[in-house]
Protein backbone atom coordinates (compact mmCIF):
# COMPACT_ATOMS: atom_id res chain seq x y z
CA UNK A 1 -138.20 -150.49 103.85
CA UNK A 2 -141.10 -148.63 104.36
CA UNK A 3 -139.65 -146.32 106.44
CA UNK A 4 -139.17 -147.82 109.60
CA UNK A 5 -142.98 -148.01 109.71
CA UNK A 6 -144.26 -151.19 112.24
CA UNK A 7 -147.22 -153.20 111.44
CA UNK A 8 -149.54 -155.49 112.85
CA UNK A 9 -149.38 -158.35 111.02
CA UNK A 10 -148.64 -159.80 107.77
CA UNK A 11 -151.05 -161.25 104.85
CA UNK A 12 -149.68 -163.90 102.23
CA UNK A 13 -151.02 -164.35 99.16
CA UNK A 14 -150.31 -168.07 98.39
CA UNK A 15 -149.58 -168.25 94.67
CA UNK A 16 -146.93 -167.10 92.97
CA UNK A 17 -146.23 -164.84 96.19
CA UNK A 18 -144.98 -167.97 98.51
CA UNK A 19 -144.61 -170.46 96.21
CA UNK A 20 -144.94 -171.08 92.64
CA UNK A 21 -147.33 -173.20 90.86
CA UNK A 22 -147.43 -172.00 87.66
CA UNK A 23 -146.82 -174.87 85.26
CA UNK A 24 -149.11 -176.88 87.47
CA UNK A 25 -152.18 -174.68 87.54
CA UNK A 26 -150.97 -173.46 83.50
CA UNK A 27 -151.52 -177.45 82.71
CA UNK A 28 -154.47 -177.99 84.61
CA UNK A 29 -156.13 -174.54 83.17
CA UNK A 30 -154.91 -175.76 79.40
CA UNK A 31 -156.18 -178.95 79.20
CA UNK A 32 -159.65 -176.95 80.55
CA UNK A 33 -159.78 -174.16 77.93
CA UNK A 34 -158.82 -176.67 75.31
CA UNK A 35 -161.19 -178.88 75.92
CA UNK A 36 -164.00 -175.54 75.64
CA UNK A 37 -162.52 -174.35 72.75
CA UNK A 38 -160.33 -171.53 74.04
CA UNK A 39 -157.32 -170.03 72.67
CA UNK A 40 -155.32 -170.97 75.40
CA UNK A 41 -152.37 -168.39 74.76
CA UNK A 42 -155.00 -165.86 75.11
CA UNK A 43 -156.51 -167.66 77.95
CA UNK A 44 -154.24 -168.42 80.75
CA UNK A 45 -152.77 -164.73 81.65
CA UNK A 46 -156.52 -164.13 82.56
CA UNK A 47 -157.09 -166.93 85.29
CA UNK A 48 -154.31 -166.18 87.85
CA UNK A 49 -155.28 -164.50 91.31
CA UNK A 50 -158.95 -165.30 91.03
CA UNK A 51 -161.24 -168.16 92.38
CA UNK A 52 -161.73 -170.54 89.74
CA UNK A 53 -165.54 -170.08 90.07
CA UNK A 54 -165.28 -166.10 89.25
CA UNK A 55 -162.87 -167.03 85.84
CA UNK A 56 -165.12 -169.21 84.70
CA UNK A 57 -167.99 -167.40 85.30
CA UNK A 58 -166.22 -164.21 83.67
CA UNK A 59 -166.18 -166.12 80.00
CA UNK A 60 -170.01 -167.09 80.38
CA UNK A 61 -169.69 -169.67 77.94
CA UNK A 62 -172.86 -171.22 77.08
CA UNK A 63 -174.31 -174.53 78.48
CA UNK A 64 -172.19 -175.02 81.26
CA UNK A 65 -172.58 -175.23 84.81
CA UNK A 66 -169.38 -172.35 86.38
CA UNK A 67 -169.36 -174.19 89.76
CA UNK A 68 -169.19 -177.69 88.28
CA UNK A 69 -166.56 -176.53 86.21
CA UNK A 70 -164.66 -175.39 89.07
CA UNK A 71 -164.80 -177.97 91.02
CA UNK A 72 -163.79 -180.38 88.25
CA UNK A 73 -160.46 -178.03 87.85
CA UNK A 74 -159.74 -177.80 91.52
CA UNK A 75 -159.96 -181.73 91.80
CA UNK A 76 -157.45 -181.44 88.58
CA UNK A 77 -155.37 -179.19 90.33
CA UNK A 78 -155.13 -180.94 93.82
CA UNK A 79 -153.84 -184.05 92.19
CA UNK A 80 -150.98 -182.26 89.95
CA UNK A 81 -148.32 -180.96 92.33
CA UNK A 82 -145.45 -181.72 90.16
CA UNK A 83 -142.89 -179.01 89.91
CA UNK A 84 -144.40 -176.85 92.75
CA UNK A 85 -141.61 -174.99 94.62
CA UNK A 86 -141.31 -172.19 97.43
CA UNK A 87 -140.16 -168.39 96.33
CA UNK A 88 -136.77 -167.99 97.06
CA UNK A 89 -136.33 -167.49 101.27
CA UNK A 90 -140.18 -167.92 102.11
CA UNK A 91 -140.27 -171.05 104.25
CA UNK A 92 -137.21 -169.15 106.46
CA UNK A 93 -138.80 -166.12 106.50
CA UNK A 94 -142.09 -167.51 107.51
CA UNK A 95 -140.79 -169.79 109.89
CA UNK A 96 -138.96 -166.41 111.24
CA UNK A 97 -142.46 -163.90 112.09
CA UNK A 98 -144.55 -164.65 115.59
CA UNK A 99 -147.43 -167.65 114.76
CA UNK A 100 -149.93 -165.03 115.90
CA UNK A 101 -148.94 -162.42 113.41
CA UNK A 102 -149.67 -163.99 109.53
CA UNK A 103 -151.92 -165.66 107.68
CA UNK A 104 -152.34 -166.84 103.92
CA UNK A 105 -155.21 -165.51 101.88
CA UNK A 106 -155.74 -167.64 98.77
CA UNK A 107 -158.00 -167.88 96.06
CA UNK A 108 -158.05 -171.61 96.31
CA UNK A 109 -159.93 -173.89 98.16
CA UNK A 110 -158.53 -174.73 101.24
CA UNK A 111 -157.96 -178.85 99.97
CA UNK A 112 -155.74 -177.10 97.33
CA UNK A 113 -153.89 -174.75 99.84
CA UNK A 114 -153.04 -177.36 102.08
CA UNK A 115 -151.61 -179.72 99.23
CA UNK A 116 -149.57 -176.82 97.28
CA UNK A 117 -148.19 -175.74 100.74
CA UNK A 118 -146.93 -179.31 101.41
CA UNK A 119 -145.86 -179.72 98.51
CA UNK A 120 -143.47 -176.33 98.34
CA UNK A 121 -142.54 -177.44 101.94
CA UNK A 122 -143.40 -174.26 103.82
CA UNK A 123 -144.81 -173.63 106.91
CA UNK A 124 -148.91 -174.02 107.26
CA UNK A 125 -150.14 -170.92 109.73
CA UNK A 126 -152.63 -171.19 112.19
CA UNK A 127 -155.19 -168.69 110.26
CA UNK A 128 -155.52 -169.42 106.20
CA UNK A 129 -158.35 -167.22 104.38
CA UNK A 130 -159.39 -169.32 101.30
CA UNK A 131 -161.75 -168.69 98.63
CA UNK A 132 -164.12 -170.82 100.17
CA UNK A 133 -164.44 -168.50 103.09
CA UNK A 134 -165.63 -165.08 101.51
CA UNK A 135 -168.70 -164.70 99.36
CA UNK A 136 -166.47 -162.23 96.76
CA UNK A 137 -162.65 -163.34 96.09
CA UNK A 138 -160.06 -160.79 94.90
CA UNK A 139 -160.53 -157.69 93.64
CA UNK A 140 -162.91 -157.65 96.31
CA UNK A 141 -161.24 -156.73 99.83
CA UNK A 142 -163.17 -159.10 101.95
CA UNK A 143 -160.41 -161.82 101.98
CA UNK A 144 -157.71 -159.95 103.35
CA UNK A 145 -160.30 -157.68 105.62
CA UNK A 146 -161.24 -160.96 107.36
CA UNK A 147 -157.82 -162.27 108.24
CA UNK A 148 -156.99 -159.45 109.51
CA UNK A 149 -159.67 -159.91 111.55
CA UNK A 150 -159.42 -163.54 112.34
CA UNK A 151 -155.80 -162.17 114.05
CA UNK A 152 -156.91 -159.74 115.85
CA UNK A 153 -155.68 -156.47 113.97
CA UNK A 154 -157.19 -153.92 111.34
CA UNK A 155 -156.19 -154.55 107.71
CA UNK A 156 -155.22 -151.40 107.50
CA UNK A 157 -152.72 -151.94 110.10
CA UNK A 158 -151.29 -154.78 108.19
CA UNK A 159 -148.83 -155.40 105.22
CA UNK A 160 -150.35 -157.39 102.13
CA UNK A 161 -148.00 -159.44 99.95
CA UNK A 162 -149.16 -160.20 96.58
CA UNK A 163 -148.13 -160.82 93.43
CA UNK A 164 -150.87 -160.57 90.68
CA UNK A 165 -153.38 -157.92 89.74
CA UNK A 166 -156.88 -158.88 91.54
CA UNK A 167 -154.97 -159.65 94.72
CA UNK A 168 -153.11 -155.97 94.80
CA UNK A 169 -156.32 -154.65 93.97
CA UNK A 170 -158.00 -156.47 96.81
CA UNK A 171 -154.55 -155.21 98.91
CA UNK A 172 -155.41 -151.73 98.37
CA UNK A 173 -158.99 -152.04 98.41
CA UNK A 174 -158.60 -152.94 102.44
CA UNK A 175 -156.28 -150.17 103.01
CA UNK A 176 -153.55 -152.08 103.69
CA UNK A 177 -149.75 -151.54 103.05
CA UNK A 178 -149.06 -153.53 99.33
CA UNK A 179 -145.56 -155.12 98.90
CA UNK A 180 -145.26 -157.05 95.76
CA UNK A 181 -143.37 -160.15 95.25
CA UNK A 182 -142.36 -159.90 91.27
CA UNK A 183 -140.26 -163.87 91.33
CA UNK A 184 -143.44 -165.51 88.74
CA UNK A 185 -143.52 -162.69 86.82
CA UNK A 186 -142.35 -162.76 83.12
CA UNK A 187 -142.62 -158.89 82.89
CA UNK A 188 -141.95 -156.08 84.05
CA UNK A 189 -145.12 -154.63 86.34
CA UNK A 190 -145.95 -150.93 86.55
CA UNK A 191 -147.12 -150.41 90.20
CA UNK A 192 -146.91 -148.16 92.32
CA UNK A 193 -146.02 -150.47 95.32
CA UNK A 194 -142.78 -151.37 97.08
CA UNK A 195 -141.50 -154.30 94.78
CA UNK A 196 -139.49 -157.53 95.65
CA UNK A 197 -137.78 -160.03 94.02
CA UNK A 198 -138.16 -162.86 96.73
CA UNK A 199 -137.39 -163.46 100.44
CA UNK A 200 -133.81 -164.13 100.40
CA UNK A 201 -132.84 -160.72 101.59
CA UNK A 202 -135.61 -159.49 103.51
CA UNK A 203 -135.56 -160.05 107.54
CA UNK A 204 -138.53 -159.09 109.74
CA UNK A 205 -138.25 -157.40 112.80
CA UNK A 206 -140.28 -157.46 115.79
CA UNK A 207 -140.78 -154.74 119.01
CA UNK A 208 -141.41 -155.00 122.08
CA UNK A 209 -145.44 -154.57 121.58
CA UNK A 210 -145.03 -157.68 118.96
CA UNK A 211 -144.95 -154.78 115.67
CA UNK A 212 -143.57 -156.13 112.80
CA UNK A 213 -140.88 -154.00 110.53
CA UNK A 214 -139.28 -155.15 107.26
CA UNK A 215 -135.87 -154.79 106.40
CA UNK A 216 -134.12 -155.63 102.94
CA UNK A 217 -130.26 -155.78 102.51
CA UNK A 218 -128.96 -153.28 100.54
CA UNK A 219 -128.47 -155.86 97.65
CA UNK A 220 -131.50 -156.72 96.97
CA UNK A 221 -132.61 -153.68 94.66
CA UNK A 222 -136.48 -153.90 93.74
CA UNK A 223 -137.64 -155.55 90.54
């Protein structure tokens, strides 16, 4: 994969690229636009990868305050955890790479992190980039730019793992290497980027310098 390059360090996107907690936020996010007078069909393929502030802000609906409404959802959202799960092989393969050498860059607030990552039961790193922490979320690059950073490295010098739009725009934005994780998705994505289904088949390998490679059985064919 990737042609034997070696990289410095890896960059997780949390949802939908570790674990998946899609019917959680999707029922949180419902009973929101419902309750606003959204056509929720229409609605809900919009808010995933972004900070809840920047989708609500993006509908500018009238008489309402965007960070009030956010925080009201991310409350919602830190007290449903039912059905979250981890993406097939994450928690091994995370618990596999150096400490010093990955991080998870979310959208969400870091209270929300820390409960959806408990609650898929993988491991928490030392360094996790949250929305919280950078003054413009995905597309913007600044999230992943910074953990890079907090570890030591150059983004450009690291692989991003994503799974939804903003974030592989954010990816590419900080010039690092993309690899998309396709196990949420309920179609087909046109990208250009190296495409997985989950973790199960894919083993990291590190040199003697600490570089990270990726390697994929020959089984696991792209999505």
């Amino acid at each position: 994969m990737f042609a034997g390059k070696k990289f410095a360090a890896f960059l997780f996107d949390m949802d939908g690229t570790l674990l998946n907690s899609t019917a959680a936020a999707e029922r949180v996010w419902s009973n929101w636009a419902m309750g606003h007078g959204l056509d929720v069909a229409t609605f809900l393929p919009t808010m995933h990868g972004r900070r809840a502030i920047e989708t609500v802000r993006r509908l500018a609906l009238p008489g309402i305050d965007p960070q009030h409404e956010a925080n009201e959802i991310t409350r919602a959202e830190i007290a449903d955890v039912e059905g979250i799960h981890a993406i097939g092989g994450a928690a091994a393969f995370l618990n596999s790479l150096p400490p010093d050498r990955w991080a998870i860059v979310t959208s969400s607030p870091l209270a929300l992190a820390l409960v959806r990552i408990e609650a898929a039961g993988i491991p928490r790193p030392a360094t996790i980039i949250t929305g919280e922490d950078v003054a413009h979320g995905k597309p913007s690059p600044d999230c992943f730019q910074l953990a890079a950073e907090r570890l030591g490295f150059d983004a450009h010098d690291c692989v991003v793992f994503e799974d939804a739009t903003p974030g592989i725009q954010a990816g590419e934005a900080a010039g690092a290497t993309v690899l998309v994780i396709t196990a949420t998705h309920q179609h087909k994505m046109d990208t250009p980027h190296e495409t997985i289904f989950d973790y199960s088949n894919l083993t990291a390998v590190a040199d003697a310098q600490g570089q990270l490679g990726l390697e994929r059985a020959q089984s696991a064919a792209a999505s």
